[in-house]
C-alpha atoms as a PDB file:
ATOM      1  CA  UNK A   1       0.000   0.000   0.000  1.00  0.00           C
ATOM      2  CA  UNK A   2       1.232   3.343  -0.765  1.00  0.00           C
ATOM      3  CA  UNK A   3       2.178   5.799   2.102  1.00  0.00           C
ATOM      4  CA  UNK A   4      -0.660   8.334   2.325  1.00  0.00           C
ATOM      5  CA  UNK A   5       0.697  10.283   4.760  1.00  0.00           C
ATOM      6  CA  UNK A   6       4.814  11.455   4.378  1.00  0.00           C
ATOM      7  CA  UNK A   7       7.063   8.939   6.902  1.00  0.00           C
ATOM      8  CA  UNK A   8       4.019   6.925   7.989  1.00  0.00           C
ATOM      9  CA  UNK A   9       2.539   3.762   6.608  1.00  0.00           C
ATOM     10  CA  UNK A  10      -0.991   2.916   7.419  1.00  0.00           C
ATOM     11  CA  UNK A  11      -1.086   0.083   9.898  1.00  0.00           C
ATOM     12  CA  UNK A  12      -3.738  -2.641   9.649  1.00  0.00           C
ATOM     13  CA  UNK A  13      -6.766  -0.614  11.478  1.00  0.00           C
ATOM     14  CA  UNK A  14      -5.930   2.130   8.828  1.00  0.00           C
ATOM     15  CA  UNK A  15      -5.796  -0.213   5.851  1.00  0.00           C
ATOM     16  CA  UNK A  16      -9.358  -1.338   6.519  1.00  0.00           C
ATOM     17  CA  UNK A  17     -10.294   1.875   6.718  1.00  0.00           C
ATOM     18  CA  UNK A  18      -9.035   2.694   3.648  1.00  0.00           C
ATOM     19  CA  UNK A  19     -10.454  -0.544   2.105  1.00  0.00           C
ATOM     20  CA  UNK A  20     -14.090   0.755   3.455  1.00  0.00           C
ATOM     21  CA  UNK A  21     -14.075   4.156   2.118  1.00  0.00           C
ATOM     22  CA  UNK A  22     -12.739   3.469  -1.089  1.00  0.00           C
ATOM     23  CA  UNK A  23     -15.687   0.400  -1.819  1.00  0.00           C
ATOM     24  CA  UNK A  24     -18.098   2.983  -0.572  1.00  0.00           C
ATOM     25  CA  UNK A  25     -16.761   5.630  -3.213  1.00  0.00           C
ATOM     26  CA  UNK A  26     -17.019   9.268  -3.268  1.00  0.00           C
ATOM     27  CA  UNK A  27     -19.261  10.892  -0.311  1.00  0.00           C
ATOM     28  CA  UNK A  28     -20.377  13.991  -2.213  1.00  0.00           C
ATOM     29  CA  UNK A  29     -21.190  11.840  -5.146  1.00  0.00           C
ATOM     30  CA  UNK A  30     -22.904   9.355  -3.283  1.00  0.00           C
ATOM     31  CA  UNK A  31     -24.845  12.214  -0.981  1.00  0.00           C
ATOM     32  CA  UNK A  32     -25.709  14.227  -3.663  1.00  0.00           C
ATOM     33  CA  UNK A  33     -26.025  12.621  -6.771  1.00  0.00           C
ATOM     34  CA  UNK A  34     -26.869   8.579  -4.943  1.00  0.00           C
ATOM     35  CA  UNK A  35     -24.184   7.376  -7.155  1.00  0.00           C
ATOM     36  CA  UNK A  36     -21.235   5.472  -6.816  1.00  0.00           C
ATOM     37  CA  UNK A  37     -17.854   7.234  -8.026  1.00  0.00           C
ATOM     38  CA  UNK A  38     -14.676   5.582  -7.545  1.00  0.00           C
ATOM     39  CA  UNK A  39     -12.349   7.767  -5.014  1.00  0.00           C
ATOM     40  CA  UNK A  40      -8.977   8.483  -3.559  1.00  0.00           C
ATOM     41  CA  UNK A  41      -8.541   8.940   0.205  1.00  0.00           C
ATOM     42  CA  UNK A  42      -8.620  12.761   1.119  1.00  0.00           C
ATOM     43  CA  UNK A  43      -6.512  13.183   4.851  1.00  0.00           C
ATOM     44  CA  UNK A  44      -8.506  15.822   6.466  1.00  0.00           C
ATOM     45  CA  UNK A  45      -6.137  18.634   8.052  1.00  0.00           C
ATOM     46  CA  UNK A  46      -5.682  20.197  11.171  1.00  0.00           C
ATOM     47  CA  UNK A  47      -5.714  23.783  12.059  1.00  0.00           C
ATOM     48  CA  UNK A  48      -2.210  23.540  11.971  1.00  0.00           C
ATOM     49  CA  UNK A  49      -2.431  22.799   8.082  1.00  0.00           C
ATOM     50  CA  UNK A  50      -0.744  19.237   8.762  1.00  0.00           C
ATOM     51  CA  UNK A  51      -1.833  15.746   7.877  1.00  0.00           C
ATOM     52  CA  UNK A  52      -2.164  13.935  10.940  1.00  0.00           C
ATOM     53  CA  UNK A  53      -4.099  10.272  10.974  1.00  0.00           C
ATOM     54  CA  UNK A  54      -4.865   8.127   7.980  1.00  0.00           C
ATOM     55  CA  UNK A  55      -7.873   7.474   9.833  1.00  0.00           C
ATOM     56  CA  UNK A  56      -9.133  10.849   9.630  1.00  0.00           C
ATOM     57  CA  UNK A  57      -9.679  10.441   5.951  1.00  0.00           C
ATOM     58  CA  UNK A  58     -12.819  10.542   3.690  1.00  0.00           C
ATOM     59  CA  UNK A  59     -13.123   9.224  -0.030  1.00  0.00           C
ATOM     60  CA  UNK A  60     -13.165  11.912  -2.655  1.00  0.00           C
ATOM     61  CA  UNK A  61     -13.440  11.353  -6.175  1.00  0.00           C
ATOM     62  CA  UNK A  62     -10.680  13.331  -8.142  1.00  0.00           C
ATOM     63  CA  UNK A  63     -12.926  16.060  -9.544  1.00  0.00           C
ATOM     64  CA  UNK A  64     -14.296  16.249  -6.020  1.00  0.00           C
ATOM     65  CA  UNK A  65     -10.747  16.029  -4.556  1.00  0.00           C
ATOM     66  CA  UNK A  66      -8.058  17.647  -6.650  1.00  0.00           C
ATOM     67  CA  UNK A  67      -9.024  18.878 -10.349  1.00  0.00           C
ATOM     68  CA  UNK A  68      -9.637  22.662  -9.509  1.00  0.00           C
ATOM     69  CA  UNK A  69     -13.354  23.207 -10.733  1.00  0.00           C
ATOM     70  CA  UNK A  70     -15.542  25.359  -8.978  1.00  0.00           C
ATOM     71  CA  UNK A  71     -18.783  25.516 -11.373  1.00  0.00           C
ATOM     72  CA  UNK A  72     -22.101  24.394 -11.691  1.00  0.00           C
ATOM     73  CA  UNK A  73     -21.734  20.557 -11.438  1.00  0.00           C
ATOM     74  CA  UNK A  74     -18.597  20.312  -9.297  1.00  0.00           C
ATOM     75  CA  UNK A  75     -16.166  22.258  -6.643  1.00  0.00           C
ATOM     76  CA  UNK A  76     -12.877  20.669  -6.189  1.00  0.00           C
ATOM     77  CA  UNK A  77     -11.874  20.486  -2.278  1.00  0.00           C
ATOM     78  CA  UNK A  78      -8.393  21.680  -3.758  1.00  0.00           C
ATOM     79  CA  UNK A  79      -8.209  24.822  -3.846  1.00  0.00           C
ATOM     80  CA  UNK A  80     -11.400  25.691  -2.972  1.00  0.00           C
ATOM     81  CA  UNK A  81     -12.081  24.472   0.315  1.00  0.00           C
ATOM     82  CA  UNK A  82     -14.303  27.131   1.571  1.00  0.00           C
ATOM     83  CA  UNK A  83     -16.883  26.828  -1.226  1.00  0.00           C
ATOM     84  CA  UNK A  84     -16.233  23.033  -1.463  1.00  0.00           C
ATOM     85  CA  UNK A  85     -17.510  23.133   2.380  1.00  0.00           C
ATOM     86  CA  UNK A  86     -19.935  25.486   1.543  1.00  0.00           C
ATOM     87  CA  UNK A  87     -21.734  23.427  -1.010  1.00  0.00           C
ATOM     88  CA  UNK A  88     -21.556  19.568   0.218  1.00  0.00           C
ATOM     89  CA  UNK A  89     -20.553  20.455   4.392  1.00  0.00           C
ATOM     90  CA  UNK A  90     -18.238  20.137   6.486  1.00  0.00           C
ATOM     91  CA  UNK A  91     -15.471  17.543   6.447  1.00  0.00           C
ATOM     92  CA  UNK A  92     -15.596  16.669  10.027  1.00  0.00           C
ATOM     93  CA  UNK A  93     -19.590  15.839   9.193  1.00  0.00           C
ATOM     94  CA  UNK A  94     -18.537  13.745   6.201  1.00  0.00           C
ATOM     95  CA  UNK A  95     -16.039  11.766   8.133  1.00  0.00           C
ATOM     96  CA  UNK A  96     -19.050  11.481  10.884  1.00  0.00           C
ATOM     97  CA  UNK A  97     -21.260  10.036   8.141  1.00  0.00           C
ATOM     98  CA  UNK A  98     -18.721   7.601   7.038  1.00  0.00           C
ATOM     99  CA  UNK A  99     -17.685   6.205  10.543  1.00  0.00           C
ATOM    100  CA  UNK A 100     -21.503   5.903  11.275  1.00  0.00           C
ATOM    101  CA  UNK A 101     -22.108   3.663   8.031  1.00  0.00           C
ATOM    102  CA  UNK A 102     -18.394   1.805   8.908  1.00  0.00           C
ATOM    103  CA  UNK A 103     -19.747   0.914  12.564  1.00  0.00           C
ATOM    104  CA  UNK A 104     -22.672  -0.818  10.725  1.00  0.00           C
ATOM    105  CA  UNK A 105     -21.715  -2.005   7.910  1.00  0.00           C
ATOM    106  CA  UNK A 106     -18.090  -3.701   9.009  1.00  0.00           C
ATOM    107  CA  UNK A 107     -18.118  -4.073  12.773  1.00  0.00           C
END
């Protein structure tokens, strides 16, 4: 498995984890368009602007995650975070979501 976060490889926990949120796909696809979309693991950061547990991590599809659009159809977390946020919530709430669903689904 590739290391997600610089110096640290995800231990076993983490890789399930991992595992979970990328079967379930993309959250903002899935909440707002009930699709599936396969995703990439998004670390959520710290007010210190660090990346600091791989379990602190939601799945993202890439225009969702990383491709810079902020139009009609889509807002890319990166760069825009604040109207990424705006439109689909808070990533604290996602993450929320997802450990909800993970405590029924796989435990």
């Amino acid at each position: 498995m590739e290391k997600f976060v610089k110096g640290k490889t995800p231990n076993k926990k983490e890789k399930k984890w991992f595992n979970f949120i990328c079967d379930y796909g993309c959250i903002v696809c899935h909440n707002e368009k009930k699709i599936y979309s396969p995703c990439e693991p998004h670390h959520l950061i710290d007010g210190m602007g660090s990346k600091k547990e791989h379990l602190r991590t939601i799945g993202l599809c890439p225009p969702h995650h990383r491709f810079g659009r902020n139009d009609a159809e889509c807002v890319s977390f990166h760069p825009y975070k604040r109207e990424w946020e705006r439109r689909y919530g808070k990533q604290d709430a996602l993450l929320k979501q997802l450990q909800s669903i993970y405590r029924e689904e796989c435990i």
